[in-house]
Protein backbone atom coordinates (compact mmCIF):
# COMPACT_ATOMS: atom_id res chain seq x y z
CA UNK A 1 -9.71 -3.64 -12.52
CA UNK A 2 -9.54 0.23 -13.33
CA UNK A 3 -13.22 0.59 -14.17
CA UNK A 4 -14.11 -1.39 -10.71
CA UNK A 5 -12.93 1.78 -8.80
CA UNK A 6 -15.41 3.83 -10.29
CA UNK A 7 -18.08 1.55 -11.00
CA UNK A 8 -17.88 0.19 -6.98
CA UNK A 9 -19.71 3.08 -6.03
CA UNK A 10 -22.73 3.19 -8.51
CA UNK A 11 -23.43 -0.53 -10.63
CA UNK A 12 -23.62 -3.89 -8.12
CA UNK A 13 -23.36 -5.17 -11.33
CA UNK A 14 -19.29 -5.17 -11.31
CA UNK A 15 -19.47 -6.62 -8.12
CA UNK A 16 -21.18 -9.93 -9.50
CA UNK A 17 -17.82 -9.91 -12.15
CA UNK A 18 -15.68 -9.50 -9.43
CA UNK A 19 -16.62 -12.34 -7.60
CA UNK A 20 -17.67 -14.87 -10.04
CA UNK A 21 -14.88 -13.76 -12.76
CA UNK A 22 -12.27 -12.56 -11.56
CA UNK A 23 -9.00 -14.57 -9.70
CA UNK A 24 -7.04 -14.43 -6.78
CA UNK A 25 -7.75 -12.98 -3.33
CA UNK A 26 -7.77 -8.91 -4.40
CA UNK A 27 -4.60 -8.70 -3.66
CA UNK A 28 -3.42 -6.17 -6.46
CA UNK A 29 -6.66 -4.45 -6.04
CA UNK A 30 -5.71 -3.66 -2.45
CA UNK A 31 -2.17 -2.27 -4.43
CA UNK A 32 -4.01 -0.41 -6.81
CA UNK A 33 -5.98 1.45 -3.91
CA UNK A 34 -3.16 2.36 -1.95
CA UNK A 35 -1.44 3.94 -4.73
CA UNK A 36 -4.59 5.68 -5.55
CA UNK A 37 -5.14 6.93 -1.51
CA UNK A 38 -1.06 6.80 -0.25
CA UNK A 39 0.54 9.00 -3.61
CA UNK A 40 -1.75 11.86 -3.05
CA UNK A 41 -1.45 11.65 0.77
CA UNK A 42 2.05 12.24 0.29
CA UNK A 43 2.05 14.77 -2.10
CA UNK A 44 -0.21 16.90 0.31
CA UNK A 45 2.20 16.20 2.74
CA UNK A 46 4.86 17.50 1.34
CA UNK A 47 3.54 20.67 0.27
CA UNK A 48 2.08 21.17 3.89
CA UNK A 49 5.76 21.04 5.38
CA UNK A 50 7.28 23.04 2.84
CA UNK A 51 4.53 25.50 4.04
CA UNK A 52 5.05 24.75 8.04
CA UNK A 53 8.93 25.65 6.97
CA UNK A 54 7.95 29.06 5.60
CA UNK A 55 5.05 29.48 7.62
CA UNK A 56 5.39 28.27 11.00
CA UNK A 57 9.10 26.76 11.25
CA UNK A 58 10.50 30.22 11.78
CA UNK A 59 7.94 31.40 14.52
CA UNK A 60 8.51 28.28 16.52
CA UNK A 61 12.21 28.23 16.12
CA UNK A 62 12.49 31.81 16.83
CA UNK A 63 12.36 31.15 20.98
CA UNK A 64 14.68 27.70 20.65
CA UNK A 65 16.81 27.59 24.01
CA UNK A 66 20.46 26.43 23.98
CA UNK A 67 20.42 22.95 24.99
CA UNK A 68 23.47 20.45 25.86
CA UNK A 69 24.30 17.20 27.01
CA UNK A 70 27.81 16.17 27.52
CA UNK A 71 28.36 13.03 29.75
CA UNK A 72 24.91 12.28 30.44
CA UNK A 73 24.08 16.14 32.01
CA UNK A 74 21.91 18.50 30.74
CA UNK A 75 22.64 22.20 30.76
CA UNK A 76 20.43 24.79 29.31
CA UNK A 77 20.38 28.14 28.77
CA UNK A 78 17.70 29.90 29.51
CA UNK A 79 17.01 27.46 32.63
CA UNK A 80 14.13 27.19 33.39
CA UNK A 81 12.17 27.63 30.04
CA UNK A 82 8.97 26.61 28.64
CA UNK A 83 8.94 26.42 25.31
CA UNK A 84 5.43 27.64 23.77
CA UNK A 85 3.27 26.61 20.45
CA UNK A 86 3.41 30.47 18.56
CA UNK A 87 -0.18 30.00 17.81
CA UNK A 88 -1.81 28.29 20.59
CA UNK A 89 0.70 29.21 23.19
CA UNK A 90 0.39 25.86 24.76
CA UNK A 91 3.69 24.69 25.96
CA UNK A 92 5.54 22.45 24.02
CA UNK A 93 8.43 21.48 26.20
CA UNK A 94 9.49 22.50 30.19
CA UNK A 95 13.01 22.54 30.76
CA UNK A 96 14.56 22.68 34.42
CA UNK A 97 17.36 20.63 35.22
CA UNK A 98 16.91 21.36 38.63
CA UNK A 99 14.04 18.38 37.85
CA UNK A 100 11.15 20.37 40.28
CA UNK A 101 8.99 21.22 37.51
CA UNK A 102 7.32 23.33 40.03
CA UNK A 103 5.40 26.07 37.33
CA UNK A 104 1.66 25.51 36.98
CA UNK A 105 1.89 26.48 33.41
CA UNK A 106 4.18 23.93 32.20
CA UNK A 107 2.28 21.37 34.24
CA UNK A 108 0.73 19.54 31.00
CA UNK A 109 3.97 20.03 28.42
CA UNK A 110 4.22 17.58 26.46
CA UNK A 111 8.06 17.07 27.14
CA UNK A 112 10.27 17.49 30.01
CA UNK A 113 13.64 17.91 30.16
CA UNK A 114 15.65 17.44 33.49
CA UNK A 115 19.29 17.25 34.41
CA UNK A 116 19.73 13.83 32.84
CA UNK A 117 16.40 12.46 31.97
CA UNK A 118 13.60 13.31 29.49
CA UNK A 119 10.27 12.60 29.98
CA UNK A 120 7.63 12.51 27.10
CA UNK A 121 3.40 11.72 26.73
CA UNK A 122 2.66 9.29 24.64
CA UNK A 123 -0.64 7.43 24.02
CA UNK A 124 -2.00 9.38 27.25
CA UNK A 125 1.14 7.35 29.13
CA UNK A 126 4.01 9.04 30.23
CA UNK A 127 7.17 7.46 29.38
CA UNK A 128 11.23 8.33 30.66
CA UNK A 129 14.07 8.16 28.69
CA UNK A 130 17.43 8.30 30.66
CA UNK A 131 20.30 10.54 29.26
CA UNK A 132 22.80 9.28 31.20
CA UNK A 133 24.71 7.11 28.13
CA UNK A 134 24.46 10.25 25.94
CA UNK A 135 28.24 11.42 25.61
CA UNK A 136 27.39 14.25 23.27
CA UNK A 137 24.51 16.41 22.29
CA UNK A 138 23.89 20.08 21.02
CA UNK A 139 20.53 22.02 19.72
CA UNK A 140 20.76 25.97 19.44
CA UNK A 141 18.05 28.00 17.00
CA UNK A 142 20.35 27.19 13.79
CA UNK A 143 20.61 23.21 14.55
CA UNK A 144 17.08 23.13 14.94
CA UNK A 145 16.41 25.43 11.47
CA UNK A 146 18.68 22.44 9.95
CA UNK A 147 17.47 19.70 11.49
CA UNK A 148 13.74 20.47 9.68
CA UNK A 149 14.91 21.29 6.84
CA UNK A 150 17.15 18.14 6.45
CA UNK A 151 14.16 16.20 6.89
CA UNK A 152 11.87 18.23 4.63
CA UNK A 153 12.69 16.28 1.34
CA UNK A 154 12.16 12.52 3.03
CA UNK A 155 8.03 13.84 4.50
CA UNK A 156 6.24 13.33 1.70
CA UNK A 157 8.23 10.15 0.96
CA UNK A 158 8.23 8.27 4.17
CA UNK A 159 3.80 9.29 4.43
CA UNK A 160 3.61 7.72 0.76
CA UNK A 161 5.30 4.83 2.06
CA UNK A 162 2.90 4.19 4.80
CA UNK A 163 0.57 2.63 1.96
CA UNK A 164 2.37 -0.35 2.20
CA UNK A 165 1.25 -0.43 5.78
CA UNK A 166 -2.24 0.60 4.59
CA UNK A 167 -2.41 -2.36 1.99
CA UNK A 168 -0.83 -4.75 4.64
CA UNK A 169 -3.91 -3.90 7.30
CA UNK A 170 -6.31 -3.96 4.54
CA UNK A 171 -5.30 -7.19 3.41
CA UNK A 172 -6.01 -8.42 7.10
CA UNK A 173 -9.28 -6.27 6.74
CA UNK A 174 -10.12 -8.65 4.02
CA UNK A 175 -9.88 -11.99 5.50
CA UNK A 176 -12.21 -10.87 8.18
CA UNK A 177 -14.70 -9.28 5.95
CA UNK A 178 -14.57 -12.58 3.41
CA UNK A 179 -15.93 -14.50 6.77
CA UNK A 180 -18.29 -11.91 6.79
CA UNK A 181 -19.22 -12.49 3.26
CA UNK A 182 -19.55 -16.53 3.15
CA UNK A 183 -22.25 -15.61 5.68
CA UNK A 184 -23.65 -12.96 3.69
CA UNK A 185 -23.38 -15.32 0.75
CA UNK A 186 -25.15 -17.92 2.51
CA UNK A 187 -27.69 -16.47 3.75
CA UNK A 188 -28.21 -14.82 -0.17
CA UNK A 189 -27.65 -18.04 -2.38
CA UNK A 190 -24.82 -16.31 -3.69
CA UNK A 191 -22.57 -19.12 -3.88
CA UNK A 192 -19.69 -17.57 -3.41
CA UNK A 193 -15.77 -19.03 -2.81
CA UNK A 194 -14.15 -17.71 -0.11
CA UNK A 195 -11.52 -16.22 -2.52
CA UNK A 196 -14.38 -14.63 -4.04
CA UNK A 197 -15.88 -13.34 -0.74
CA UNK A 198 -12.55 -11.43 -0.60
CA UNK A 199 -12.34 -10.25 -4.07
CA UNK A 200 -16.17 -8.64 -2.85
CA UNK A 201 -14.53 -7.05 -0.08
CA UNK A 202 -11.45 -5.68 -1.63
CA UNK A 203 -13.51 -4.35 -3.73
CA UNK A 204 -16.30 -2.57 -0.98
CA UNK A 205 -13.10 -0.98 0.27
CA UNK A 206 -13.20 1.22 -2.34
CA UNK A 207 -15.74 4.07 -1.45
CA UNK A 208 -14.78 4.16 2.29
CA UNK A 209 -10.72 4.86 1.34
CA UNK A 210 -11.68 6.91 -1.32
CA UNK A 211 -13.68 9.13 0.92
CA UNK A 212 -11.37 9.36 3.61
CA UNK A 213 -8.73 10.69 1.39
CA UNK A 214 -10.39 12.64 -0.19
CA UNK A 215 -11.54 14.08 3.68
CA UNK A 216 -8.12 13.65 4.48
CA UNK A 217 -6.83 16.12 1.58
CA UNK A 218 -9.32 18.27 2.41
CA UNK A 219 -7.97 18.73 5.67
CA UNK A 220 -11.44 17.68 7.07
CA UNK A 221 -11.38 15.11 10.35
CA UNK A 222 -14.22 14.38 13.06
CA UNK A 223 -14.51 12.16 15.89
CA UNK A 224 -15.36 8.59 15.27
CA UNK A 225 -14.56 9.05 11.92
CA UNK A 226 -13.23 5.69 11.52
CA UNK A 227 -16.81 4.17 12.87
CA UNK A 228 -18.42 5.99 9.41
CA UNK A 229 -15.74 4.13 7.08
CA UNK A 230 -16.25 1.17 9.14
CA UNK A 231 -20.44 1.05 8.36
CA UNK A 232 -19.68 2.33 4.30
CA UNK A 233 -17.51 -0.81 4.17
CA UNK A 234 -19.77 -3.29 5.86
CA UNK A 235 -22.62 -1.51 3.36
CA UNK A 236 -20.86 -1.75 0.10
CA UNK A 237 -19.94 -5.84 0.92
CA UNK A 238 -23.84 -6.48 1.79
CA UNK A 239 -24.32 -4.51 -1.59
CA UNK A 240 -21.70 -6.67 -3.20
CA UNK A 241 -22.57 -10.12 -2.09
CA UNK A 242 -26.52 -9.81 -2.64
CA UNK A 243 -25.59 -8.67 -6.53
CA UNK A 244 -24.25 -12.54 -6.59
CA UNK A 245 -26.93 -14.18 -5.23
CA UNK A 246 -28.67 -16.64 -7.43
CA UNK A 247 -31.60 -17.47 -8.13
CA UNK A 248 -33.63 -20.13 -6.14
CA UNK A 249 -33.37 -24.00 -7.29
CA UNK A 250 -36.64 -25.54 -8.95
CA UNK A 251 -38.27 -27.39 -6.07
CA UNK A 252 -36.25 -25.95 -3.61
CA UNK A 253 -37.71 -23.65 -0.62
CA UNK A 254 -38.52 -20.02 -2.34
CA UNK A 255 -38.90 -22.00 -5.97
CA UNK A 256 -41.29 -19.81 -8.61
CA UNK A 257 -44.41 -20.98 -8.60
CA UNK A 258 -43.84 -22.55 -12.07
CA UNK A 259 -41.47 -24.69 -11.09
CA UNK A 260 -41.90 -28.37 -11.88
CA UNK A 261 -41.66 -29.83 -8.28
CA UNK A 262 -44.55 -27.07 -7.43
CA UNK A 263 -46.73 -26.98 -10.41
CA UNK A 264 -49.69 -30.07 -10.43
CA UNK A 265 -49.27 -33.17 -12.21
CA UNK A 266 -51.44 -32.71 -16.03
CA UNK A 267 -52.88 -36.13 -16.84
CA UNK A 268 -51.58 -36.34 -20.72
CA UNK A 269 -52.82 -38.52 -23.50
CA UNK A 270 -50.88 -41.58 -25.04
CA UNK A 271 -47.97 -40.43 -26.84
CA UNK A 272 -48.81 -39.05 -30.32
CA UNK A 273 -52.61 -38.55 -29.30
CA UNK A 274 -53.85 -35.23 -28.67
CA UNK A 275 -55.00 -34.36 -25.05
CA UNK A 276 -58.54 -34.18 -24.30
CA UNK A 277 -60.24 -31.50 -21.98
CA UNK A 278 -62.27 -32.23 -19.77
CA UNK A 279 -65.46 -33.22 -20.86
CA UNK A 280 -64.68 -33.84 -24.50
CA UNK A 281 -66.32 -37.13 -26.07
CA UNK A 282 -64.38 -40.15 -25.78
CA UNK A 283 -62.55 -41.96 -29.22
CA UNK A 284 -65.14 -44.11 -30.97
CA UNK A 285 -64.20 -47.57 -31.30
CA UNK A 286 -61.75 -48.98 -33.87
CA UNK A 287 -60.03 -45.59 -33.71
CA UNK A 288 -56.78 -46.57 -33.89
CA UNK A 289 -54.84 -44.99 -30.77
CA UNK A 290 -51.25 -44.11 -30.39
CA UNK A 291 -49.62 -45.87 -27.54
CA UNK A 292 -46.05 -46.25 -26.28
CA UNK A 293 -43.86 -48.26 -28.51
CA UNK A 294 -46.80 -47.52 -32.12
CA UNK A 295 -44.73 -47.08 -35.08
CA UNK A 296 -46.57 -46.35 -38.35
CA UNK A 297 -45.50 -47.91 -41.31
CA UNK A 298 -42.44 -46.02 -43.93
CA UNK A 299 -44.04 -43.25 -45.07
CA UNK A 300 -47.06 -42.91 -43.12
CA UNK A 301 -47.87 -40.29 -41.85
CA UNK A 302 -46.77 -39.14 -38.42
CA UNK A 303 -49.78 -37.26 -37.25
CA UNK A 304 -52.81 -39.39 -36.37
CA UNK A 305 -55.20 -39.99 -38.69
CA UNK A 306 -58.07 -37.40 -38.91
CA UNK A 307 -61.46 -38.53 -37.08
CA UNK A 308 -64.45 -40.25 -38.76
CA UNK A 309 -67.11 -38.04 -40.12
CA UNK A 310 -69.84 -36.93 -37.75
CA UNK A 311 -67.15 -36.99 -34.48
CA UNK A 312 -67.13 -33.78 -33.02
CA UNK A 313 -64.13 -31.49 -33.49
């Protein structure tokens, strides 16, 4: 199982043991790959908030207004406030609890806080939540410096986690791509289960996640990326299937021409009796011929016996 993550990319050949040798659906292949993709994910993770904490945490935090909510209302101090990204200077969050929202420039925030509702983007929607059931709530510069910091040792945990996600949608991403492969197969003479047309896939998975964590640890993204892993996965199952295809039957449509059912009839001798070209001199008589059913006597010989002198050779 090991030596299919590296040999997926480079020999079809493991892709013929995979699905005529190997058991099961892929399953623990999908496991393997999400350890291999999620445990470095997380890692990188981490170390990237650790660095936001020294880096950026400090910047950000350095402007955080005085916020409260005690029986559902909102007070803030300053009021109004927009609360700004230090690097892009986009704002992050519009307070006024007056609710008029009335400044151009926080327009576009992604949050905004009113006297007793907050209102958030999401998924290009914008969605309200209403404060009015919150009895208690504080957040000054220090609760905030807390508050990312308690969370900073669970990051790198909870991404790593999401592999179990990853091998959950994969798994789906399987059972479509094995219908893709019993096509594949059929259309190949690969002759392949449908357990083994996910196996194949499972398998063609692994170039395409690979990739995209590597990309991912790179901190490289693009539009449409997903559209590129899409096509390397559909590539690597076409790869996989046509290494099982078999070859054609005897007979069959696409037989070689030496097969039997293709190759012309040879009109052979009797049993025992050499065959004659064409054009060679027919046995004198009393030449005694070997026909179906002649057996010579205990210890004769079992060749026929030689010709009569003066018959041609």
């Amino acid at each position: 199982m090991i030596s299919a993550l590296f040999l997926s990319f480079l020999w079809p050949g493991v892709y013929r043991d995979v699905g005529k040798r190997w058991r099961g659906i892929g399953f623990f292949y999908l496991v393997l790959l999400g350890i291999i993709a999620w445990v470095p994910t997380g890692i990188y993770a981490q170390r990237g908030y650790r660095k936001f904490l020294t880096d950026e945490a400090p910047k950000l935090l350095k402007d955080t207004p005085n916020v409260s909510i005690k029986n559902g209302v909102v007070t803030a101090d300053p009021d109004p406030f927009l609360w700004r990204d230090p690097k892009s200077r986009q704002v992050i969050a519009y307070i006024d609890t007056t609710g008029s929202f009335d400044d151009p420039a926080g327009k576009d925030a992604a949050m905004k806080l009113s006297k007793n509702s907050l209102e958030y983007k999401q998924n290009f929607e914008t969605r309200k939540v209403d404060l009015s059931q919150v009895k208690s709530f504080h957040m000054d510069r220090e609760e905030a410096r807390k508050f990312f910091e308690k969370i900073g040792g669970w990051v790198g945990i909870v991404v790593g986690l999401l592999g179990i996600f990853a091998v959950l949608w994969h798994l789906i991403g399987i059972l479509i791509f094995g219908a893709i492969g019993m096509a594949l197969s059929s259309a190949f003479n690969a002759n392949l289960t449908y357990a083994g047309a996910m196996r194949v896939a499972a398998v063609a998975l692994t170039p395409a996640i690979v990739l995209a964590t590597i990309l991912t640890l790179a901190g490289v993204s693009f539009p449409g990326e997903w559209l590129m892993y899409l096509a390397l996965e559909l590539l690597f199952l076409f790869i996989g299937v046509k290494a099982n295809s078999m070859p054609p039957t005897y007979g069959g449509p696409g037989a070689y021409p030496y097969a039997a059912g293709q190759y012309p009839q040879q009109g052979y001798a009797a049993p025992g009796y050499p065959a004659q070209p064409a054009g060679y001199p027919a046995q004198p008589p009393g030449y005694p011929a070997q026909t179906q059913g002649y057996s010579p006597a205990p210890g004769y010989p079992q060749q026929p016996p030689p010709p009569p002198p003066g018959y041609p050779r």
